[in-house]
C-alpha atoms as a PDB file:
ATOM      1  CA  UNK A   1      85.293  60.781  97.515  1.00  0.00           C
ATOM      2  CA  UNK A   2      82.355  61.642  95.716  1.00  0.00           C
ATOM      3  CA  UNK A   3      81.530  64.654  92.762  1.00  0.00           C
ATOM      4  CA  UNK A   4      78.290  66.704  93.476  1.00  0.00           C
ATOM      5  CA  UNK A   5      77.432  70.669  92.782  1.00  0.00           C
ATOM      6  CA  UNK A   6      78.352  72.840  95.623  1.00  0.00           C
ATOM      7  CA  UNK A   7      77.124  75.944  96.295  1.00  0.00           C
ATOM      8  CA  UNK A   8      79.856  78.465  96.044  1.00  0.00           C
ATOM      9  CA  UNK A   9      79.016  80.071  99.584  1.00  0.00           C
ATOM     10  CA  UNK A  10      79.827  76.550 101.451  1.00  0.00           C
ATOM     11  CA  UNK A  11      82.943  76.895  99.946  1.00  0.00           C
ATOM     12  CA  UNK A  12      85.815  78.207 102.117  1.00  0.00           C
ATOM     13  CA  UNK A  13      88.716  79.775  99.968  1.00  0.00           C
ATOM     14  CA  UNK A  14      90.571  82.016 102.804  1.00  0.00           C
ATOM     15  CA  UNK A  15      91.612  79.569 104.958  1.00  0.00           C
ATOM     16  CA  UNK A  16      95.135  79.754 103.712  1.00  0.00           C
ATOM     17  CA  UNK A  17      95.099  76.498 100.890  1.00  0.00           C
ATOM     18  CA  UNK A  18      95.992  78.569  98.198  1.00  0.00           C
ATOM     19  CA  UNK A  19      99.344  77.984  97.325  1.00  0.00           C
ATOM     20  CA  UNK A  20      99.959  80.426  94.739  1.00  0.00           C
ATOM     21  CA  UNK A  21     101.432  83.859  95.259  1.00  0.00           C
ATOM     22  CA  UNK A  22      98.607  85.657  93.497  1.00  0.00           C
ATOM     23  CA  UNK A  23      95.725  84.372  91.242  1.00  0.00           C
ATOM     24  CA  UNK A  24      95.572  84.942  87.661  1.00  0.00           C
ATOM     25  CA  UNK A  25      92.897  87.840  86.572  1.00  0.00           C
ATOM     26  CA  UNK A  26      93.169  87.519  82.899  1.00  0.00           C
ATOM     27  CA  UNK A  27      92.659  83.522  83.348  1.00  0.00           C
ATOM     28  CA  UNK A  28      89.772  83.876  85.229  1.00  0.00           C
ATOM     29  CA  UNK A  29      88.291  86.219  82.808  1.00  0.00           C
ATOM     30  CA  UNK A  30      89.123  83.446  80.060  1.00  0.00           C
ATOM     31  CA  UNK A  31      87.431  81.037  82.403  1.00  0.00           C
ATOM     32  CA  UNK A  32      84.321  83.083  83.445  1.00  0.00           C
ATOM     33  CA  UNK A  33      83.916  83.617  79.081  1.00  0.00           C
ATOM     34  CA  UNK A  34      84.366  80.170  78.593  1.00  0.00           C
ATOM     35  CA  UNK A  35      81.648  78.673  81.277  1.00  0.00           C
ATOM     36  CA  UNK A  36      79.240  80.797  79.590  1.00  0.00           C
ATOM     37  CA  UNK A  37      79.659  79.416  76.282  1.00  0.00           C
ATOM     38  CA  UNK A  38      79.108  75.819  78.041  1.00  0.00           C
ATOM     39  CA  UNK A  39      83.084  74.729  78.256  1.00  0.00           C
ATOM     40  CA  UNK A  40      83.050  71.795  80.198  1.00  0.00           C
ATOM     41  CA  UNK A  41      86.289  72.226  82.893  1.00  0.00           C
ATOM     42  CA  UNK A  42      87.150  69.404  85.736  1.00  0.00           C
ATOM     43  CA  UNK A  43      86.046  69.969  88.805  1.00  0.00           C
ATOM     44  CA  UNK A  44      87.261  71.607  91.766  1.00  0.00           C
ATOM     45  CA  UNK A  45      89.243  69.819  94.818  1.00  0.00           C
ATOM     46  CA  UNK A  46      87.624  70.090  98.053  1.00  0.00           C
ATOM     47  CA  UNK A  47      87.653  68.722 101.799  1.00  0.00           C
ATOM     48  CA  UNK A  48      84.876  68.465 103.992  1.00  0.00           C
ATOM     49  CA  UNK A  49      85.440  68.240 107.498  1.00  0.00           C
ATOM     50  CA  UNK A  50      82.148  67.877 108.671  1.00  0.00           C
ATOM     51  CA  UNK A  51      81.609  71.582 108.964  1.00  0.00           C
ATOM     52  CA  UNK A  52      83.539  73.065 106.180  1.00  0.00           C
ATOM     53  CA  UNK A  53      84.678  72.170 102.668  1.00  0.00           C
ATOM     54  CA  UNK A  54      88.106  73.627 102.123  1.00  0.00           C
ATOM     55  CA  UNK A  55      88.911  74.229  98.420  1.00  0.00           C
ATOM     56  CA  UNK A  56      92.035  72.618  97.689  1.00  0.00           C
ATOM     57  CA  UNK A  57      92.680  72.826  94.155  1.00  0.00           C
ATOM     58  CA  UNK A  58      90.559  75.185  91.318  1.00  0.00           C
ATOM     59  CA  UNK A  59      91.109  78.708  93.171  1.00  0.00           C
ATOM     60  CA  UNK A  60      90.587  80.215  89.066  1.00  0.00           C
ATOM     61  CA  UNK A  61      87.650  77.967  88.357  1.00  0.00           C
ATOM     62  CA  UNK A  62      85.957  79.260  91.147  1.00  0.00           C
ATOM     63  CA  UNK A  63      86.658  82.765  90.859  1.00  0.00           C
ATOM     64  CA  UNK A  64      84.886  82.590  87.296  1.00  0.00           C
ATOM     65  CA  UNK A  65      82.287  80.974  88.557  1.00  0.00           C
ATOM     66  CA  UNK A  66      81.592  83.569  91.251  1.00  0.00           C
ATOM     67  CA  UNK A  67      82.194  86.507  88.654  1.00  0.00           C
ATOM     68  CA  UNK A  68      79.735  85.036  86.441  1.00  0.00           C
ATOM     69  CA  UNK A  69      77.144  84.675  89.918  1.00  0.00           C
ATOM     70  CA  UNK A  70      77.041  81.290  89.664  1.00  0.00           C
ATOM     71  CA  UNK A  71      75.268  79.225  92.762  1.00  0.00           C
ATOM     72  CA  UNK A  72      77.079  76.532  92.310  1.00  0.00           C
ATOM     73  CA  UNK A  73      80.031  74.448  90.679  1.00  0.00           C
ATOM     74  CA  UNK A  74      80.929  71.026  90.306  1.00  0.00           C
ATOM     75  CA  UNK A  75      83.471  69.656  92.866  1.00  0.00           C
ATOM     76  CA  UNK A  76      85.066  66.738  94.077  1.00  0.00           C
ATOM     77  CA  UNK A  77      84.388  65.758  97.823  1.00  0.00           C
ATOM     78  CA  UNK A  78      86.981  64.382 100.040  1.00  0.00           C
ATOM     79  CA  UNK A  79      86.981  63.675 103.679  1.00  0.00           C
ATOM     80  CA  UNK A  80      89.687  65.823 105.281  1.00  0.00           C
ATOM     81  CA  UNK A  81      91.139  68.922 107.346  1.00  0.00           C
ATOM     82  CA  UNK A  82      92.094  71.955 106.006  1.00  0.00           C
ATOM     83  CA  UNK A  83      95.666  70.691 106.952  1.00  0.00           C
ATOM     84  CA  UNK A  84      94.475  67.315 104.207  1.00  0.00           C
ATOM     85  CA  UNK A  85      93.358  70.503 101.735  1.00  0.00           C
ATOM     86  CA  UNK A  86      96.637  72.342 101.810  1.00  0.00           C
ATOM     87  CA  UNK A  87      98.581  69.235 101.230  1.00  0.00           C
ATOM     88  CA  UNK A  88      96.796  68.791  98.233  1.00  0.00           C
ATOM     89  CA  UNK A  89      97.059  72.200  97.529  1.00  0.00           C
ATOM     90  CA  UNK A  90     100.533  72.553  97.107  1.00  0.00           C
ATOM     91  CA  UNK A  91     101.433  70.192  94.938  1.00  0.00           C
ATOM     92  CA  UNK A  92      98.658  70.928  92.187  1.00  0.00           C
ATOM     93  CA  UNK A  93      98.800  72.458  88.754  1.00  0.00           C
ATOM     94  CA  UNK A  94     102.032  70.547  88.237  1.00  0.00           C
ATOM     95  CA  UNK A  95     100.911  69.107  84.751  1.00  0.00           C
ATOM     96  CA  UNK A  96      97.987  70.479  84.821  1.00  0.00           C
ATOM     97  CA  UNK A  97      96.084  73.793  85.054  1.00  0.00           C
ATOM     98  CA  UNK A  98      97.909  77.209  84.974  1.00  0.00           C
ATOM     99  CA  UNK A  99     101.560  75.916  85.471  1.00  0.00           C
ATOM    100  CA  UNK A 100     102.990  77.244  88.721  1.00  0.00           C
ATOM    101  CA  UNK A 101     105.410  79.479  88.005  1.00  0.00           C
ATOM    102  CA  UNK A 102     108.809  79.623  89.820  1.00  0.00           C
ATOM    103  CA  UNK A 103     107.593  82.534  92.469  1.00  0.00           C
ATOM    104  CA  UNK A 104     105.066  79.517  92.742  1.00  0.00           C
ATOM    105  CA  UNK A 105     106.870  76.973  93.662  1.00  0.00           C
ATOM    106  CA  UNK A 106     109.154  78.914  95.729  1.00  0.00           C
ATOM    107  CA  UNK A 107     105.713  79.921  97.975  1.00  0.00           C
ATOM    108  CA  UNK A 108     104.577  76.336  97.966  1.00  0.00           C
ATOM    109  CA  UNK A 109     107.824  75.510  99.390  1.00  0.00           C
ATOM    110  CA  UNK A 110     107.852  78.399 102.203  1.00  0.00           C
ATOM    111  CA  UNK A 111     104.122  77.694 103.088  1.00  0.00           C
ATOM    112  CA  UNK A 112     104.918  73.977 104.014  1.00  0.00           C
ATOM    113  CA  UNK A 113     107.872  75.201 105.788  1.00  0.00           C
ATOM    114  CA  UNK A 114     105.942  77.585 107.839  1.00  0.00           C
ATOM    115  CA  UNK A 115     103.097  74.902 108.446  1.00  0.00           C
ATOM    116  CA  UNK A 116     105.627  71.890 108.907  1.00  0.00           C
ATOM    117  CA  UNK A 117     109.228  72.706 109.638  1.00  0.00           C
ATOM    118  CA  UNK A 118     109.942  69.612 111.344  1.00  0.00           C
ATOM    119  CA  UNK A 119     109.664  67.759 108.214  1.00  0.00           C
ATOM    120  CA  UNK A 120     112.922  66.814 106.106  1.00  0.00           C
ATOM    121  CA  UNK A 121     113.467  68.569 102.780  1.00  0.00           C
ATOM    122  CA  UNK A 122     113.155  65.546 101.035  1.00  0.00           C
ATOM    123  CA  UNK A 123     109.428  65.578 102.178  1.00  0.00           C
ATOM    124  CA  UNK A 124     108.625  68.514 101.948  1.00  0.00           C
ATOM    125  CA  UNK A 125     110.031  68.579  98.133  1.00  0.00           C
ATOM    126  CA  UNK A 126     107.684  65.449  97.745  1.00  0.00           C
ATOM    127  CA  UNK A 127     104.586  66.733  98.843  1.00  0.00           C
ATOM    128  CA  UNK A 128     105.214  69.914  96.716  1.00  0.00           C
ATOM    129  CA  UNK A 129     106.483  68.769  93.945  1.00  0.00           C
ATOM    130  CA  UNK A 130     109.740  70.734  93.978  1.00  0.00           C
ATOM    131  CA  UNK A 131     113.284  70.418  94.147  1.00  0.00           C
ATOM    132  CA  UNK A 132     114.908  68.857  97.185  1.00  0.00           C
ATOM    133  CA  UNK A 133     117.471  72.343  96.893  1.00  0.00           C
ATOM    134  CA  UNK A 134     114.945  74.645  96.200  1.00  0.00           C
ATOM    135  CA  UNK A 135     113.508  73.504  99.622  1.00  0.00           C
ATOM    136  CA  UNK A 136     116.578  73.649 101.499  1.00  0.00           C
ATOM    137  CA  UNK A 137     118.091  77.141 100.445  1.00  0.00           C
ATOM    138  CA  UNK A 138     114.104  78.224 101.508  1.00  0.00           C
ATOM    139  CA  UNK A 139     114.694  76.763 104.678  1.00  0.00           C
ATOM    140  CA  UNK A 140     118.135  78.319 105.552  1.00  0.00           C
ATOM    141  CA  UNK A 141     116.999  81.805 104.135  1.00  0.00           C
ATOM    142  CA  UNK A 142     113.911  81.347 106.631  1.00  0.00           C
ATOM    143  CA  UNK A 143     115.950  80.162 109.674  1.00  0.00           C
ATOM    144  CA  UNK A 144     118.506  83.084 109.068  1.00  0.00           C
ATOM    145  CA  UNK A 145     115.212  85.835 108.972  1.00  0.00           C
ATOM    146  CA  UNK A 146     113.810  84.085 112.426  1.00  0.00           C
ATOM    147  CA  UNK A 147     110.704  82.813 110.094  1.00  0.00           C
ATOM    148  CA  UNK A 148     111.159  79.368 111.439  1.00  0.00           C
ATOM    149  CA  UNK A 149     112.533  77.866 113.508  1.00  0.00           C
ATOM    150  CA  UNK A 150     115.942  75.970 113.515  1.00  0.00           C
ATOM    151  CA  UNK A 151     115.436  72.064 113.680  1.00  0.00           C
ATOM    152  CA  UNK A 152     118.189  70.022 115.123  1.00  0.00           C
ATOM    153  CA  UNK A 153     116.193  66.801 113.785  1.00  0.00           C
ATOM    154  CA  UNK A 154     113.557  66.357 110.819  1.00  0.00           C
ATOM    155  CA  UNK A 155     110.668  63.354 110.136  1.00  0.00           C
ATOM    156  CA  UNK A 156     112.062  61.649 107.004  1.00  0.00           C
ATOM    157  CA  UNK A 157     110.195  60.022 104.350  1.00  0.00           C
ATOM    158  CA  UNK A 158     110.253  56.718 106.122  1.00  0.00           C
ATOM    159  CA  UNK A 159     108.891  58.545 109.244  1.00  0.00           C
ATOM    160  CA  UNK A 160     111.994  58.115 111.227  1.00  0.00           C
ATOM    161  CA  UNK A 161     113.952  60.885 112.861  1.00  0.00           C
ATOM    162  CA  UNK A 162     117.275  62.481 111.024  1.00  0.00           C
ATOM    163  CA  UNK A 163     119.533  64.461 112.496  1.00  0.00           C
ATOM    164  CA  UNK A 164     120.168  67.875 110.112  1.00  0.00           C
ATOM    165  CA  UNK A 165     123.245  68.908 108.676  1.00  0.00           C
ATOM    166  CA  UNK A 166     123.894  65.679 106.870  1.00  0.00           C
ATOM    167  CA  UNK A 167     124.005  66.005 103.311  1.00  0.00           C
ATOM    168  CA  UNK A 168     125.214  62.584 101.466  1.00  0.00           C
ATOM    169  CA  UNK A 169     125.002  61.572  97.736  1.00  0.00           C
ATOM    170  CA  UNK A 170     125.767  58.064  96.213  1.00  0.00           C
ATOM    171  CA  UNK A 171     128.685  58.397  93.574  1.00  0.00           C
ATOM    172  CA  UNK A 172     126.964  58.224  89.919  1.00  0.00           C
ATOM    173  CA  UNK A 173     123.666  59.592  91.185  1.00  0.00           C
ATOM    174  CA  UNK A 174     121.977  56.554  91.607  1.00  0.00           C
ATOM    175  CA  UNK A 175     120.291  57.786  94.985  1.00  0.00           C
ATOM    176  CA  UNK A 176     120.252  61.111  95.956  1.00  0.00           C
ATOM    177  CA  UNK A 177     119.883  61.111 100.216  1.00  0.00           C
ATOM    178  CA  UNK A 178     118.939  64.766 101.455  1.00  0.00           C
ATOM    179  CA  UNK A 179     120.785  67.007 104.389  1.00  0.00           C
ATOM    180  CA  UNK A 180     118.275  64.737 106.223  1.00  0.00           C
ATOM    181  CA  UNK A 181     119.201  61.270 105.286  1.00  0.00           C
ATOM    182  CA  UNK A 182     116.024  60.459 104.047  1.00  0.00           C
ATOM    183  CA  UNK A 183     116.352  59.172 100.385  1.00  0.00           C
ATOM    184  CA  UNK A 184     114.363  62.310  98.107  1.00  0.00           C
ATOM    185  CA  UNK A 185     111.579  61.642  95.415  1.00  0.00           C
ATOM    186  CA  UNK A 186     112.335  59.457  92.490  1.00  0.00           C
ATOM    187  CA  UNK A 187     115.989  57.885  93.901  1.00  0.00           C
ATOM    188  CA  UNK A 188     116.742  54.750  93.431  1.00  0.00           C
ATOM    189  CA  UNK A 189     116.750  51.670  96.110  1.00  0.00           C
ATOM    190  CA  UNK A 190     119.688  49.986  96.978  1.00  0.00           C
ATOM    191  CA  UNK A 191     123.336  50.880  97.092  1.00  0.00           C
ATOM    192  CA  UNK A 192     125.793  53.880  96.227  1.00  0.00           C
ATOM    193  CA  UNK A 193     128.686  55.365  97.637  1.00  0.00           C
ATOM    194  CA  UNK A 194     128.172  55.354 101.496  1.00  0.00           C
ATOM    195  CA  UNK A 195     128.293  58.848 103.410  1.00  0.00           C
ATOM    196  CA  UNK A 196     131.004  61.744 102.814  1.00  0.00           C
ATOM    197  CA  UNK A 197     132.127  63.936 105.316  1.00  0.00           C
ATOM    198  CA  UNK A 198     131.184  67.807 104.552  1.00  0.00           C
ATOM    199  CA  UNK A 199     133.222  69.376 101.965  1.00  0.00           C
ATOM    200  CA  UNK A 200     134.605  66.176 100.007  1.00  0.00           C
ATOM    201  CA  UNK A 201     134.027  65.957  96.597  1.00  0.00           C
ATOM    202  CA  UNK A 202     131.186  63.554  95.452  1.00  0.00           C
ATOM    203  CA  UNK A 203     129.845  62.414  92.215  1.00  0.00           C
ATOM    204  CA  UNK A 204     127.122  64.300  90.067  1.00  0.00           C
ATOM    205  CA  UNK A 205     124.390  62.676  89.160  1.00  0.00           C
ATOM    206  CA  UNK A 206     121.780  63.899  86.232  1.00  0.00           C
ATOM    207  CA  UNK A 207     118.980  64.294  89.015  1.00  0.00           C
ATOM    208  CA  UNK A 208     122.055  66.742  90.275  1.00  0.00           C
ATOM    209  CA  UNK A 209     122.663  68.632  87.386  1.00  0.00           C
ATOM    210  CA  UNK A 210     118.909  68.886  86.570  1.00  0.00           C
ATOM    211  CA  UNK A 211     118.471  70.510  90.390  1.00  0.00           C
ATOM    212  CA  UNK A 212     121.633  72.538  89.260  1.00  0.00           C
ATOM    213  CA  UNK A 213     120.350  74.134  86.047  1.00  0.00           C
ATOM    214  CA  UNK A 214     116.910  74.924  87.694  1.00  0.00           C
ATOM    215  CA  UNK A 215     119.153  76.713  90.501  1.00  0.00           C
ATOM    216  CA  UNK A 216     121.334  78.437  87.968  1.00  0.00           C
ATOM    217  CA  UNK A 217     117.667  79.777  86.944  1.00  0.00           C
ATOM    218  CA  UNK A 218     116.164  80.921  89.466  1.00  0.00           C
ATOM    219  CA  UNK A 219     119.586  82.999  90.603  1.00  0.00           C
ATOM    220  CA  UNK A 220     120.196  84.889  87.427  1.00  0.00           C
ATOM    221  CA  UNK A 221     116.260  85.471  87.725  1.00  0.00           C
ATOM    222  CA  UNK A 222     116.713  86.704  91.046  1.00  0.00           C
ATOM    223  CA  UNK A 223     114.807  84.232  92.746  1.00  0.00           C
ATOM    224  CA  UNK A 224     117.515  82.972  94.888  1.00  0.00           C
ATOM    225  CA  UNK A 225     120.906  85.535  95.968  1.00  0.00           C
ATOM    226  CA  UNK A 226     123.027  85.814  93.364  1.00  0.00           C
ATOM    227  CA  UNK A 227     126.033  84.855  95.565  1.00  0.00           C
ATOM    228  CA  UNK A 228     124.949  81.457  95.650  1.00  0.00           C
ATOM    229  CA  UNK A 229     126.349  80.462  92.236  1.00  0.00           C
ATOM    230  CA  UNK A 230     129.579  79.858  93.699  1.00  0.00           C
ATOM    231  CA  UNK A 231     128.115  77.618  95.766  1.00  0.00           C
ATOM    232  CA  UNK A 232     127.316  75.326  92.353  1.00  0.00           C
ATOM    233  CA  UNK A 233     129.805  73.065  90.600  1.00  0.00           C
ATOM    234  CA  UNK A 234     128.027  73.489  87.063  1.00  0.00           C
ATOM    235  CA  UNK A 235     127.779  77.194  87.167  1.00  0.00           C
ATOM    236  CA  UNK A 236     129.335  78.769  84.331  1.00  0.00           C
ATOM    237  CA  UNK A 237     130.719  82.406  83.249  1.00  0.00           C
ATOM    238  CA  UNK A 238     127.411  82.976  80.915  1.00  0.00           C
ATOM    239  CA  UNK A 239     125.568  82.265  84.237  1.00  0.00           C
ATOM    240  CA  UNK A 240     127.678  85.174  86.201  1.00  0.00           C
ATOM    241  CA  UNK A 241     127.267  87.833  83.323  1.00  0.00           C
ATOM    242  CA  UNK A 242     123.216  86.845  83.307  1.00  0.00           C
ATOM    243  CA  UNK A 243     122.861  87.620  87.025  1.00  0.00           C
ATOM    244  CA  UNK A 244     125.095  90.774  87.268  1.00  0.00           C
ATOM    245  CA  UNK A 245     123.494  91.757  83.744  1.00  0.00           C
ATOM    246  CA  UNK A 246     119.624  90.912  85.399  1.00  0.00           C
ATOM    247  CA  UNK A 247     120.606  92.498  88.650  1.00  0.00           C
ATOM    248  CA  UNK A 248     121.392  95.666  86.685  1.00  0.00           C
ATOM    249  CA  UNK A 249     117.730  95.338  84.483  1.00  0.00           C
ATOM    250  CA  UNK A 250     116.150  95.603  87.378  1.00  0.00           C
ATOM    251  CA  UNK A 251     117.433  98.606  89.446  1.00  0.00           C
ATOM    252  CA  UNK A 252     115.644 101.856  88.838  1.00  0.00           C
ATOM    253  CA  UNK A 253     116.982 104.076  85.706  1.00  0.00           C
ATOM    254  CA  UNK A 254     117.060 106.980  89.465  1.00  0.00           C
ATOM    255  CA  UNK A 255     119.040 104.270  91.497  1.00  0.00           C
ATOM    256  CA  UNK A 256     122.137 106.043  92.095  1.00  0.00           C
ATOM    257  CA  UNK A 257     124.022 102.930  92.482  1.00  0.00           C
ATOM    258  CA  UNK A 258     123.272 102.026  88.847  1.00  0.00           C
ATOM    259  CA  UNK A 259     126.018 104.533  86.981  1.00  0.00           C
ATOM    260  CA  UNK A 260     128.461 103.602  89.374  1.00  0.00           C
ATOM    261  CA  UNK A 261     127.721  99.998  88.318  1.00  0.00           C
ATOM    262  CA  UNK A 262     127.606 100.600  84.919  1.00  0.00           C
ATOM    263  CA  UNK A 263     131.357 102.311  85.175  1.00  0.00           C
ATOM    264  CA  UNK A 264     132.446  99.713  86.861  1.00  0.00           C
ATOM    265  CA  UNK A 265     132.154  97.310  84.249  1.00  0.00           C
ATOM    266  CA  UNK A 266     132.823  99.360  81.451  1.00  0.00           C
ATOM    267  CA  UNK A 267     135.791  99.410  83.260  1.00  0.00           C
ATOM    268  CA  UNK A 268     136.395  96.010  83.975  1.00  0.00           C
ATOM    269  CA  UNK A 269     135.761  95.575  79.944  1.00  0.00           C
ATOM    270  CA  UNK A 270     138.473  98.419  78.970  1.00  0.00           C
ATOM    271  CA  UNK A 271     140.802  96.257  81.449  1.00  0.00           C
ATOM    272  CA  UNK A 272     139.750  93.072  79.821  1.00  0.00           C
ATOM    273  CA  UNK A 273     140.137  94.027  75.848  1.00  0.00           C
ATOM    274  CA  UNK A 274     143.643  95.767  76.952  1.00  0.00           C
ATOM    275  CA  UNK A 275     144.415  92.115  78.196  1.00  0.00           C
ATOM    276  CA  UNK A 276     143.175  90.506  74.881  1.00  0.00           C
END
């Protein structure tokens, strides 16, 4: 790796590394202000190989660069693909940047499934730096719309082949194994529980509940179907009347569904304070 000034035009930016659903203006305006008042920012991520150099990380920076006509910018030079730039790419800003936000990671996740969907969830949660779940309802909701392709094995971690459709947990949490049997990101070596047979109960670990709570999260936001919650131990009655209140925020004040709605649980209220 080495750091040198690149000119902007050797710079490729569309061949699909940017992981982000859409680039900030207003922080590229920010940026572009602050480079001409001599703010020193890091610079960009980039992989040469031997013909191109594929921006991997600093999509903003260079955008303010370019709006201020700026030849050239500092980057960082690594030897690589564009497939070595998009790994990069989609695990960046995670402590760091703009912080991805949840449509963010959700792309990351879809991108990598597109690009590799013969890799286990547990991988592909690694390299993006995402929840193992968040991966895996991606990949069903992808295989369901003919996006990808259904794999009857996945690469683990380790590199070896998994069959799919095995989910097992350790009791207490202590390692968390993905539907792939490859142990996920941050688990613990070593023992647990051994396998369960689909649909047994097994024990919740925090690493669990954490990828719970984000899940909760993203439903009542929308970001995953809101009939998953009853897939989720932890989900709670605050967590229904968020979704079905979100759901109803965000249809049209036209949508003639929405009165019907509304009725409907004006009803189910009435009903409710009769009982009480």
């Amino acid at each position: 790796m080495q750091t040198k000034d690149l000119r902007l035009d050797k710079i490729d930016i569309y061949g699909g590394t940017q992981a982000r659903v859409a680039t900030n203006d207003e922080a590229i305006s920010s940026y572009a202000e602050a480079m001409l008042e001599a703010a020193q920012f890091p610079p960009i991520i980039t992989y040469y190989d031997g013909t191109k150099y594929w921006l991997a990380d600093g999509f903003h920076r260079f955008l303010a660069a370019q709006r201020n006509e700026y030849d050239e910018i500092p980057a960082e030079v690594h030897e690589g693909s564009r497939t070595d730039a998009l790994r990069h790419a989609l695990g960046a800003n995670v402590t760091n940047g703009i912080y991805r936000s949840n449509a963010d990671k959700r792309n990351a996740a879809e991108i990598a499934l597109e690009e590799w969907p013969e890799m286990s969830n547990a991988l592909i949660a690694s390299m993006c730096k995402v929840s193992p779940d968040l991966v895996r309802r991606c990949r069903m909701e992808m295989e369901k719309e003919n996006r990808i392709e259904s794999q009857s094995q996945v690469t683990g971690k380790d590199g070896k082949q998994y069959p799919t459709g095995i989910e097992r947990e350790p009791r207490g949490g202590s390692q968390k194994v993905e539907n792939d049997g490859s142990p996920s990101e941050g688990s613990g070596g070593g023992g647990g529980g051994g396998a369960k047979g689909k649909g047994e109960e097994r024990g919740t670990g925090g690493a669990s509940m954490e990828i719970e709570a984000d899940a909760r999260k993203m439903i009542r936001e929308g970001e995953i179907k809101h009939s998953e919650l009853d897939k989720l131990k932890s989900a709670t009655a605050i967590d229904y009347a968020e979704t079905a209140l979100n759901l109803l925020n965000r249809m049209k004040p036209d949508d003639p569904r929405r009165p019907d709605a509304v009725r409907r649980i004006e009803r189910w209220l009435a009903t409710e304070k009769g009982i009480a």
